[in-house]
C-alpha atoms as a PDB file:
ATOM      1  CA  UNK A   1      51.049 -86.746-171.083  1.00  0.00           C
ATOM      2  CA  UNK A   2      48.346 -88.532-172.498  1.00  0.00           C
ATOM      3  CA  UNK A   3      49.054 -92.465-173.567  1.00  0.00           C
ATOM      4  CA  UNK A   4      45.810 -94.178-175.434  1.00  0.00           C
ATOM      5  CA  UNK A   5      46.671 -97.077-173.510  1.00  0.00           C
ATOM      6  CA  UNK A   6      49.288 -99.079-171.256  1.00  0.00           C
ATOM      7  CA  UNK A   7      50.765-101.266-174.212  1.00  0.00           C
ATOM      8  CA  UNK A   8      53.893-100.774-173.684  1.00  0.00           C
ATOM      9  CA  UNK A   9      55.499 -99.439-176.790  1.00  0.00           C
ATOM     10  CA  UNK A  10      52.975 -96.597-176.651  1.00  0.00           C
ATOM     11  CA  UNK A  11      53.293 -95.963-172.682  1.00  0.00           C
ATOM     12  CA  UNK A  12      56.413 -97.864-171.561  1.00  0.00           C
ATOM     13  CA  UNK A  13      58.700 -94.559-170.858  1.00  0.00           C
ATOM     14  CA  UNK A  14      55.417 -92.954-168.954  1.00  0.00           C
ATOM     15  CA  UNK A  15      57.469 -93.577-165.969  1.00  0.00           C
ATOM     16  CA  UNK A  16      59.987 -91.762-166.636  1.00  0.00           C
ATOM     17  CA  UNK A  17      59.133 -89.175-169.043  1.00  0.00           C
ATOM     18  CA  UNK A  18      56.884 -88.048-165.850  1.00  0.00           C
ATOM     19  CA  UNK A  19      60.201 -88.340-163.770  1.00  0.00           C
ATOM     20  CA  UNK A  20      62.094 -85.930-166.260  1.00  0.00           C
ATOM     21  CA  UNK A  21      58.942 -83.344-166.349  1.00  0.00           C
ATOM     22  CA  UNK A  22      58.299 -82.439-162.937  1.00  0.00           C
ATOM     23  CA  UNK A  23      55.412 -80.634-163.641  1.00  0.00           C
ATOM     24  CA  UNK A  24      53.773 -82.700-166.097  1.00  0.00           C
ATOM     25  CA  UNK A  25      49.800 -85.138-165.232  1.00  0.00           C
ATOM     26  CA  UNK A  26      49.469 -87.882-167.012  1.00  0.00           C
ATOM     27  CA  UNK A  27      45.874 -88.299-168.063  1.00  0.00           C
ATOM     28  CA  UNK A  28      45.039 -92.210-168.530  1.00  0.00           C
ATOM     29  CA  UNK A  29      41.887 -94.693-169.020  1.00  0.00           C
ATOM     30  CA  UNK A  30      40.838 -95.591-165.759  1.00  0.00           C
ATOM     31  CA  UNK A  31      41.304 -99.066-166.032  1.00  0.00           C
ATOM     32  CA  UNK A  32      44.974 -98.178-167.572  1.00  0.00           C
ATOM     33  CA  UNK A  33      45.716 -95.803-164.595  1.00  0.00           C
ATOM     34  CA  UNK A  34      46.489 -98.722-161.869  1.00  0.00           C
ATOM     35  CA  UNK A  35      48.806-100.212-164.027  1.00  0.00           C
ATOM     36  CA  UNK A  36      50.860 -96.680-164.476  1.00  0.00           C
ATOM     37  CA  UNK A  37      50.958 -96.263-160.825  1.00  0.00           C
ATOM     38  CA  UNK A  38      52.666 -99.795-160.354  1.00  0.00           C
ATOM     39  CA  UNK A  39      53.488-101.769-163.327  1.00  0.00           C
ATOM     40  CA  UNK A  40      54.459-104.772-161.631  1.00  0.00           C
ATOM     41  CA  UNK A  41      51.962-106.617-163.610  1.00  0.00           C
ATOM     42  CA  UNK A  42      52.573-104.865-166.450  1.00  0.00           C
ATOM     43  CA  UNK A  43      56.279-105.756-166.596  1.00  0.00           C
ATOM     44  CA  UNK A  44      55.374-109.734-166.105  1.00  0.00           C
ATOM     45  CA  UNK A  45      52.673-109.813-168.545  1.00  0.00           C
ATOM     46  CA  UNK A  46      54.844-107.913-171.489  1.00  0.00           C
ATOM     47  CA  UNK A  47      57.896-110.322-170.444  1.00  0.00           C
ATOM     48  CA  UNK A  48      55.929-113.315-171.284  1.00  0.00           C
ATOM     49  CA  UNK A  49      55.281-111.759-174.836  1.00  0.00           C
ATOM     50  CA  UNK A  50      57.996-110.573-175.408  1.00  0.00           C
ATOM     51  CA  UNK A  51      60.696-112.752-173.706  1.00  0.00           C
ATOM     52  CA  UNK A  52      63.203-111.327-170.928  1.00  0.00           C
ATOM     53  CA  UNK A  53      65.858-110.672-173.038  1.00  0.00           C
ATOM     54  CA  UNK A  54      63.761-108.630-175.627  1.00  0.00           C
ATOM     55  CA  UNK A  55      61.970-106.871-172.283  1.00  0.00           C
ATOM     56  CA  UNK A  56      65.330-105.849-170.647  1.00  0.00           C
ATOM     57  CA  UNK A  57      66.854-105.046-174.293  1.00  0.00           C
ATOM     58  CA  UNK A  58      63.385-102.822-175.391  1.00  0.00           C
ATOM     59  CA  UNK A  59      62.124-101.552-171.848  1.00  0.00           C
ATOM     60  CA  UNK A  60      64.319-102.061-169.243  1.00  0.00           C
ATOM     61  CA  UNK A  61      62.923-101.028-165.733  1.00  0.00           C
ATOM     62  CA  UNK A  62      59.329 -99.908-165.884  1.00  0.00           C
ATOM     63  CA  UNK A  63      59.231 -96.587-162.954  1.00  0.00           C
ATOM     64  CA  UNK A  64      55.594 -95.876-161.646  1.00  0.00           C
ATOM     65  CA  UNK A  65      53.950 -93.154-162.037  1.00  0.00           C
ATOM     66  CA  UNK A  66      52.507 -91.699-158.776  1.00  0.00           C
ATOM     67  CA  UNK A  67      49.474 -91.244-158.107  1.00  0.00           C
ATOM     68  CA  UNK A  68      48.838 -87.807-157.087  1.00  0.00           C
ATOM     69  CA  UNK A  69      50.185 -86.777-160.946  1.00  0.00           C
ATOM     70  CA  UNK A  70      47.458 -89.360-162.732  1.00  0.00           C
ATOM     71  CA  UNK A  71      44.485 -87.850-163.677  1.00  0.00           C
ATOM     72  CA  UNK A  72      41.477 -90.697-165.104  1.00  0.00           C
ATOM     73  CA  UNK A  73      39.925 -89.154-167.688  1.00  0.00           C
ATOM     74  CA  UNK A  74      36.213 -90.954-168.244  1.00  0.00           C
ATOM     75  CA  UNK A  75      35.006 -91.060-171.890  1.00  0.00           C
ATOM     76  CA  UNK A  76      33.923 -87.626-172.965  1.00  0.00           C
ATOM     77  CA  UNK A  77      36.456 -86.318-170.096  1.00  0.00           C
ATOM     78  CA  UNK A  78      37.327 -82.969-172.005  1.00  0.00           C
ATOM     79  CA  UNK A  79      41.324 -81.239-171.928  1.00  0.00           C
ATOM     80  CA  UNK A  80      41.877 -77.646-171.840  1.00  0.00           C
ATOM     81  CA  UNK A  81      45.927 -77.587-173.330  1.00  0.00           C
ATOM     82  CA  UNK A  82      46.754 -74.104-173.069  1.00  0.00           C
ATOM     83  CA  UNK A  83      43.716 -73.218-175.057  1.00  0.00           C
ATOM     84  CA  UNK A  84      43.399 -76.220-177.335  1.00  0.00           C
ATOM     85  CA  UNK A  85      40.092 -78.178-176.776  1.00  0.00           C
ATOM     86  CA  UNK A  86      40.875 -82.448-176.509  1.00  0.00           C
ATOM     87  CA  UNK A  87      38.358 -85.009-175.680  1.00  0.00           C
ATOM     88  CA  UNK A  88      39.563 -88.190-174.380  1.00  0.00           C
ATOM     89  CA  UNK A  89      37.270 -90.836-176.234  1.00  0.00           C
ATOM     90  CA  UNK A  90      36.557 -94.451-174.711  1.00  0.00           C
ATOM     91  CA  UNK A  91      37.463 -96.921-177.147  1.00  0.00           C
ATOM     92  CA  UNK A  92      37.404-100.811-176.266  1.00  0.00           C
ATOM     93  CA  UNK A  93      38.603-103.521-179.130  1.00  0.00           C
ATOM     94  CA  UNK A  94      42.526-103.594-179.392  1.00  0.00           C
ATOM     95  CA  UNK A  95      42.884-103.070-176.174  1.00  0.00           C
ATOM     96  CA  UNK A  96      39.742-102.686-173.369  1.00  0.00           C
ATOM     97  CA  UNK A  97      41.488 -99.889-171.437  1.00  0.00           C
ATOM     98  CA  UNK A  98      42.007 -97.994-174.621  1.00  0.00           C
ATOM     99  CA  UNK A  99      41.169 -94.228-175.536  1.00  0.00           C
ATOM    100  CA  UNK A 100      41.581 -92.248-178.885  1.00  0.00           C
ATOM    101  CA  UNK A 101      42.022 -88.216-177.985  1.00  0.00           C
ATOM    102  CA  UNK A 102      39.846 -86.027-180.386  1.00  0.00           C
ATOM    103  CA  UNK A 103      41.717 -82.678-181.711  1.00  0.00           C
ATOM    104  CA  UNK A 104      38.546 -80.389-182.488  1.00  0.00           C
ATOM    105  CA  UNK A 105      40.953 -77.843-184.153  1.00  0.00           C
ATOM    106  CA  UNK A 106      42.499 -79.844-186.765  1.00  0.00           C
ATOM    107  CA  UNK A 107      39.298 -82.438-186.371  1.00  0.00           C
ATOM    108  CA  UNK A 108      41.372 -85.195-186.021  1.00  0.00           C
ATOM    109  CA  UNK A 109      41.830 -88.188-183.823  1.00  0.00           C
ATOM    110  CA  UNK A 110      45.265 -89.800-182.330  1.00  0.00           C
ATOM    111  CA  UNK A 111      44.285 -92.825-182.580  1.00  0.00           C
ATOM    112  CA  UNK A 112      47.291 -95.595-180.859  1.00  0.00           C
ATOM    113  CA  UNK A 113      45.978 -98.794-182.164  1.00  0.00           C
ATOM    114  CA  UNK A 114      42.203 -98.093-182.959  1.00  0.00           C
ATOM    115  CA  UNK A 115      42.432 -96.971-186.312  1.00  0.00           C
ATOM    116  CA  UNK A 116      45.401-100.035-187.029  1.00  0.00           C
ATOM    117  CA  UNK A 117      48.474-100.338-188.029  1.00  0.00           C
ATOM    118  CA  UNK A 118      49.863 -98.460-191.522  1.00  0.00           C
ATOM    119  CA  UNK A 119      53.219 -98.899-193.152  1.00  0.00           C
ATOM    120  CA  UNK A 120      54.346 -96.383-195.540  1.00  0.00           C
ATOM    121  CA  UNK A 121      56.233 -98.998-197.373  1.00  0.00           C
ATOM    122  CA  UNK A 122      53.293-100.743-197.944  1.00  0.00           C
ATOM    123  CA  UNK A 123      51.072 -97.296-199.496  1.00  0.00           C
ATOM    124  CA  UNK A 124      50.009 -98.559-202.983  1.00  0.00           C
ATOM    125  CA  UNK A 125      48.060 -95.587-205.651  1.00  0.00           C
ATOM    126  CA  UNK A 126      44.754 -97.165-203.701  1.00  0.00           C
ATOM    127  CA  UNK A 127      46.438 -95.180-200.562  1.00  0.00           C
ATOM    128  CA  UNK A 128      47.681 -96.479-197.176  1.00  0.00           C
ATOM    129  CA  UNK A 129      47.316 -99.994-196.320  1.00  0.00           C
ATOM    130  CA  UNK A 130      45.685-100.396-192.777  1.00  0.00           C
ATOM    131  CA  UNK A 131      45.438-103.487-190.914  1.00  0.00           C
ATOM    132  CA  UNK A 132      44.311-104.712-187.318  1.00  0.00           C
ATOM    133  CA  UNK A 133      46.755-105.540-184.525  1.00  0.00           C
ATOM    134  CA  UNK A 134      45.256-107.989-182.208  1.00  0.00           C
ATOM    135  CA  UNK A 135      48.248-108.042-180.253  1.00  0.00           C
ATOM    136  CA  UNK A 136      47.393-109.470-176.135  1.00  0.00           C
ATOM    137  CA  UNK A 137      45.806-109.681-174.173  1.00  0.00           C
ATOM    138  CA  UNK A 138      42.339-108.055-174.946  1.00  0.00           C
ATOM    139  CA  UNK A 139      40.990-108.284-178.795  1.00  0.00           C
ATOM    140  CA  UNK A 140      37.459-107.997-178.648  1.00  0.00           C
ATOM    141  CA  UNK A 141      36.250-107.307-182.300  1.00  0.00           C
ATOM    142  CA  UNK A 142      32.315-106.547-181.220  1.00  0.00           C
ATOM    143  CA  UNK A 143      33.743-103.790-179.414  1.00  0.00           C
ATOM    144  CA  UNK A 144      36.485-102.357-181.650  1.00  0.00           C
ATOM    145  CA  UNK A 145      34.015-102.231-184.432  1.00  0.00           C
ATOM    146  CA  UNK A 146      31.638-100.270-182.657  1.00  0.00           C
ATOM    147  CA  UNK A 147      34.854 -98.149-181.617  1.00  0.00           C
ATOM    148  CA  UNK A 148      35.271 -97.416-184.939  1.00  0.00           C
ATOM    149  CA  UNK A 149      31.746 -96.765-185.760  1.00  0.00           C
ATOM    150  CA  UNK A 150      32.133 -93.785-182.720  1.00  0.00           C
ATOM    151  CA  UNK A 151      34.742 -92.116-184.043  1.00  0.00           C
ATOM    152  CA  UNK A 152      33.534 -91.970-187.270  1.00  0.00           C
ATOM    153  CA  UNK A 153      30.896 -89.973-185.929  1.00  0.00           C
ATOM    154  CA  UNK A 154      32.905 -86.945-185.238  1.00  0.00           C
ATOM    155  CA  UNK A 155      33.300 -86.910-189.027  1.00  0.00           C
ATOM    156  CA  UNK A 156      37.331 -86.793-188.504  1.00  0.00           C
ATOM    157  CA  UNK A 157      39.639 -85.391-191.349  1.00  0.00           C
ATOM    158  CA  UNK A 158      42.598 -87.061-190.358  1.00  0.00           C
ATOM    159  CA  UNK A 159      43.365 -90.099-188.034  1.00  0.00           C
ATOM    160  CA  UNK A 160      46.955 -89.760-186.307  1.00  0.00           C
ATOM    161  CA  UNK A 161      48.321 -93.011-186.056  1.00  0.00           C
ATOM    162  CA  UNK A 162      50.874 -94.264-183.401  1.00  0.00           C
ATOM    163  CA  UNK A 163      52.113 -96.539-186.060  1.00  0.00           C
ATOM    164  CA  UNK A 164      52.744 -95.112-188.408  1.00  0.00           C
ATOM    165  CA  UNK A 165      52.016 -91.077-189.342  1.00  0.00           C
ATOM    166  CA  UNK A 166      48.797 -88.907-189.986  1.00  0.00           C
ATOM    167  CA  UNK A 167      46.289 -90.874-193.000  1.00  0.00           C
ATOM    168  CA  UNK A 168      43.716 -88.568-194.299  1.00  0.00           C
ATOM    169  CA  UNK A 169      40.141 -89.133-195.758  1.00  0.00           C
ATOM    170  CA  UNK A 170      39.078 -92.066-192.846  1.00  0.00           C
ATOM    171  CA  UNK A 171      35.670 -92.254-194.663  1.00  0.00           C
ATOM    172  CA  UNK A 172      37.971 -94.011-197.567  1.00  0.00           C
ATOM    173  CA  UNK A 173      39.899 -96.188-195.108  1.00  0.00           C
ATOM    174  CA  UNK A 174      37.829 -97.341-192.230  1.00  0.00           C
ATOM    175  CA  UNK A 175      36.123-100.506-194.246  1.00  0.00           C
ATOM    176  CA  UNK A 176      39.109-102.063-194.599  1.00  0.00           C
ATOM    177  CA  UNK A 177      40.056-102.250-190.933  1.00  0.00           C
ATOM    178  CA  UNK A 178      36.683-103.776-190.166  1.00  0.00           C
ATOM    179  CA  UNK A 179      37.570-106.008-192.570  1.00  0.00           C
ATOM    180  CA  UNK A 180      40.915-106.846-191.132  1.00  0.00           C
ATOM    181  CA  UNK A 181      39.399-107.486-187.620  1.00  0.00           C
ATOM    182  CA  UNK A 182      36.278-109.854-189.341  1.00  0.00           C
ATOM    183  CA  UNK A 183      38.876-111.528-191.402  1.00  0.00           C
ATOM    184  CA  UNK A 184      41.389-111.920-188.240  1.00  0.00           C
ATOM    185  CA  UNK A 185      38.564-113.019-185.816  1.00  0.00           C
ATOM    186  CA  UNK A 186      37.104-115.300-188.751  1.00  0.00           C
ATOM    187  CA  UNK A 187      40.059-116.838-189.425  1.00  0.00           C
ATOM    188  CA  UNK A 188      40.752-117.669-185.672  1.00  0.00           C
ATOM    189  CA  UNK A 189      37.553-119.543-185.117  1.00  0.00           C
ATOM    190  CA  UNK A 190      37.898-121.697-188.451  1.00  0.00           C
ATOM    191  CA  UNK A 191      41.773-122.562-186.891  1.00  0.00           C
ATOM    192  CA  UNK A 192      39.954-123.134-183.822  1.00  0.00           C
ATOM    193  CA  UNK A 193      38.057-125.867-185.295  1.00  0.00           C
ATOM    194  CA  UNK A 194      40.561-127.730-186.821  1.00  0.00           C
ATOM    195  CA  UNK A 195      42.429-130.543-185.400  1.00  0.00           C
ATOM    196  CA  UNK A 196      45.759-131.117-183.121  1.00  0.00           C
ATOM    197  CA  UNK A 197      47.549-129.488-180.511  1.00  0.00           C
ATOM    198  CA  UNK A 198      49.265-126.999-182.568  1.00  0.00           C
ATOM    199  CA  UNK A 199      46.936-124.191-182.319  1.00  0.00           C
ATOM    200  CA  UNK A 200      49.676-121.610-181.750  1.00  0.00           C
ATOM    201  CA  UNK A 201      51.579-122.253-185.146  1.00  0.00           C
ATOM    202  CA  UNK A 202      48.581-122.912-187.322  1.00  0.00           C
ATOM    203  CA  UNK A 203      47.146-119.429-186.176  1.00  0.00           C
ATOM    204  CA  UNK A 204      50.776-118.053-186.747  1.00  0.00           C
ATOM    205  CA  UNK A 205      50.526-119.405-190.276  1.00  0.00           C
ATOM    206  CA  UNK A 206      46.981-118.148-190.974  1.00  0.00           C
ATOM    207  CA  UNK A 207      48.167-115.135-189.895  1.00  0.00           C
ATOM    208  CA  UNK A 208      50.766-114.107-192.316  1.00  0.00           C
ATOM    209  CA  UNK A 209      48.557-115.939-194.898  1.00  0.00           C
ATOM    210  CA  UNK A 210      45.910-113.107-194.241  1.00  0.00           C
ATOM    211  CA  UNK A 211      47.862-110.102-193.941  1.00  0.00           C
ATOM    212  CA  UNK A 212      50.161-110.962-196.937  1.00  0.00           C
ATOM    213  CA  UNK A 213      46.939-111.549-199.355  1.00  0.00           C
ATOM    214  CA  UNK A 214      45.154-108.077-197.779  1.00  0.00           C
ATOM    215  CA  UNK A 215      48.506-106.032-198.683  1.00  0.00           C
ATOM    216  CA  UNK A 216      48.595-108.137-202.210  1.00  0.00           C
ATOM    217  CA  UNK A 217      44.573-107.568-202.912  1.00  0.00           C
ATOM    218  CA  UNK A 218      45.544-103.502-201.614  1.00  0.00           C
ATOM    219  CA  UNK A 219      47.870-103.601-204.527  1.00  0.00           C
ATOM    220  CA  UNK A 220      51.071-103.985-203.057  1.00  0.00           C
ATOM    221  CA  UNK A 221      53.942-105.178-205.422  1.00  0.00           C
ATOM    222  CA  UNK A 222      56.692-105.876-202.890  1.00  0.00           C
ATOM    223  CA  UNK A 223      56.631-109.112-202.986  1.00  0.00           C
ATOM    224  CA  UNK A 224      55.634-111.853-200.456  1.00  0.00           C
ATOM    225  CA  UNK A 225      59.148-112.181-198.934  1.00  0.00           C
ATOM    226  CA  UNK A 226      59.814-108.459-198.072  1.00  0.00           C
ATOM    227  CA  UNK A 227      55.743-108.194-197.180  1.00  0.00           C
ATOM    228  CA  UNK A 228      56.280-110.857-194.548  1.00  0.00           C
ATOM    229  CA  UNK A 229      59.549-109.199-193.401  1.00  0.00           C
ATOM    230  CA  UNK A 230      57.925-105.817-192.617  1.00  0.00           C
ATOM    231  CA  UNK A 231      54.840-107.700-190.740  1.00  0.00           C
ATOM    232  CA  UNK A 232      57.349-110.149-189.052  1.00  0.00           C
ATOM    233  CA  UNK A 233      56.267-108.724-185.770  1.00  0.00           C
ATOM    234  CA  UNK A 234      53.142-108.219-186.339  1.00  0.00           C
ATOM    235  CA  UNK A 235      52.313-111.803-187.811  1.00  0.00           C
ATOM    236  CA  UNK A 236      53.518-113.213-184.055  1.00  0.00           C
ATOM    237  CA  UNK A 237      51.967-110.704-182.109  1.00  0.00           C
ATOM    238  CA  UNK A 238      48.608-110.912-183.944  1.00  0.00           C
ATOM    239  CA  UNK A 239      48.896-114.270-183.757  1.00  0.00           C
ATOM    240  CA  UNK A 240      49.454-114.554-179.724  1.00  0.00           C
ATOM    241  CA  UNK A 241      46.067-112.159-179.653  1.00  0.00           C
ATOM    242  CA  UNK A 242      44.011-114.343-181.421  1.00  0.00           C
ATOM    243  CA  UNK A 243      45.112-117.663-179.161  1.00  0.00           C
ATOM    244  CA  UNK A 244      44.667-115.438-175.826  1.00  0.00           C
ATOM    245  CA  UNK A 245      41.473-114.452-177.460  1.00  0.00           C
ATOM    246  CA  UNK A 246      39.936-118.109-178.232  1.00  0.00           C
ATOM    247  CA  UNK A 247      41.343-119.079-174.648  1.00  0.00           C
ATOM    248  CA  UNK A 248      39.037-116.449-173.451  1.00  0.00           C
ATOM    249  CA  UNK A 249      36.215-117.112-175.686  1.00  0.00           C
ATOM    250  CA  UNK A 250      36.411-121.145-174.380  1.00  0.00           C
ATOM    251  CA  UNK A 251      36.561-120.258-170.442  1.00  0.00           C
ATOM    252  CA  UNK A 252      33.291-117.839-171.005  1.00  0.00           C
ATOM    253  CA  UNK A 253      31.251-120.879-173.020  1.00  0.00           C
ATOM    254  CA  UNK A 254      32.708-123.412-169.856  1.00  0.00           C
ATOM    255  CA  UNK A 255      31.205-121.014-167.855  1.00  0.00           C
END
């Protein structure tokens, strides 16, 4: 098993997927790895974005992984799957304990949340709509768009995307998720600088704002309404990113 990062719709059944396959490894980021072994931490910090009832309801009880079965895999750390060559590939920006796994076969990447987020509803004749989730706790978008730059340098064919399904030609695509993280980051700053104690909602607000008006610009004809329903999550966890991210952003200047 190989999770591209602790999040915990992409590595919350870990546990017990490992459990069920008794002869599996799980091959993890190193800085994801401790939080595998015992997700205590894990389980508080996704309960405060998510809420307990959504927690229990979504994820129930987290089970560790142990130790002895978790292999860290640095970046470059190279997979041998029953003949199949995989690179595990460091890749910082959503997420700072992220990695993207390179197929050299079908020279193509699973990506998690590197390469964004894609709807198929949202797919207009300009092709799939991609956009950046910022979700908490770790958004940095220096990093992610030097991630990007990195695995665009293994000249991929196809990106395989956790959510949702395999987009082809990245060469075509990949501007428009640097956009989405500039745009996202920009837009958190200028929110930053504007006045009250409301923060949360106004970035909440400039949120769906942004992503509605990408999808519109991409050529999407749904219409605002059933745009905004099929971001709904997104919109709120984008928009807790961004505030953990400006939190983080004033304790560095303070310091």
């Amino acid at each position: 098993m190989i999770p591209t990062h602790v999040h915990l719709d992409h590595a919350g059944g870990s546990g017990e997927l490992m459990r069920q396959c008794p002869e599996a490894q799980l091959i993890v980021h190193p800085k994801g790895a401790p939080h595998l072994i015992d997700p205590a931490r894990l389980t508080v910090g996704a309960t405060e974005v998510y809420g307990p009832e959504a927690f229990a309801r979504d994820f129930g009880t987290l089970v560790p992984v142990p130790a002895e079965r978790v292999l860290v895999a640095e970046d470059g750390h190279r997979i041998d799957l029953a003949g199949r060559a995989l690179t595990f590939v460091d890749t910082p920006g959503h997420a700072n304990h992220h990695g993207c796994i390179w197929d050299e076969r079908s020279r193509g990447f699973f990506t998690g949340d590197t390469f964004g987020i894609s709807y198929r509803e949202l797919d207009t004749a300009a092709g799939p709509f991609l956009f950046a989730p910022t979700t908490p706790v770790a958004f940095d978008p220096d990093a992610w768009l030097q991630s990007l730059d990195k695995l665009m340098a293994f000249g991929p064919r196809s990106m395989y995307l956790t959510h949702y399904c395999r987009v082809e030609a990245p060469e075509r695509l990949v501007d428009d998720l640097r956009h989405s993280i500039r745009a996202l980051a920009d837009l958190a700053l200028e929110v930053d600088a504007g006045q009250g104690n409301d923060r949360a909602d106004r970035l909440r607000a400039a949120v769906g704002r942004q992503l509605v008006a990408d999808a519109v610009a991409h050529g999407c004809s749904l219409g605002e309404a059933r745009i905004r329903s099929l971001l709904e999550v997104d919109i709120e966890l984008n928009a807790q990113g961004l505030e953990v991210w400006l939190k983080r952003r004033a304790r560095r200047a303070a310091s």
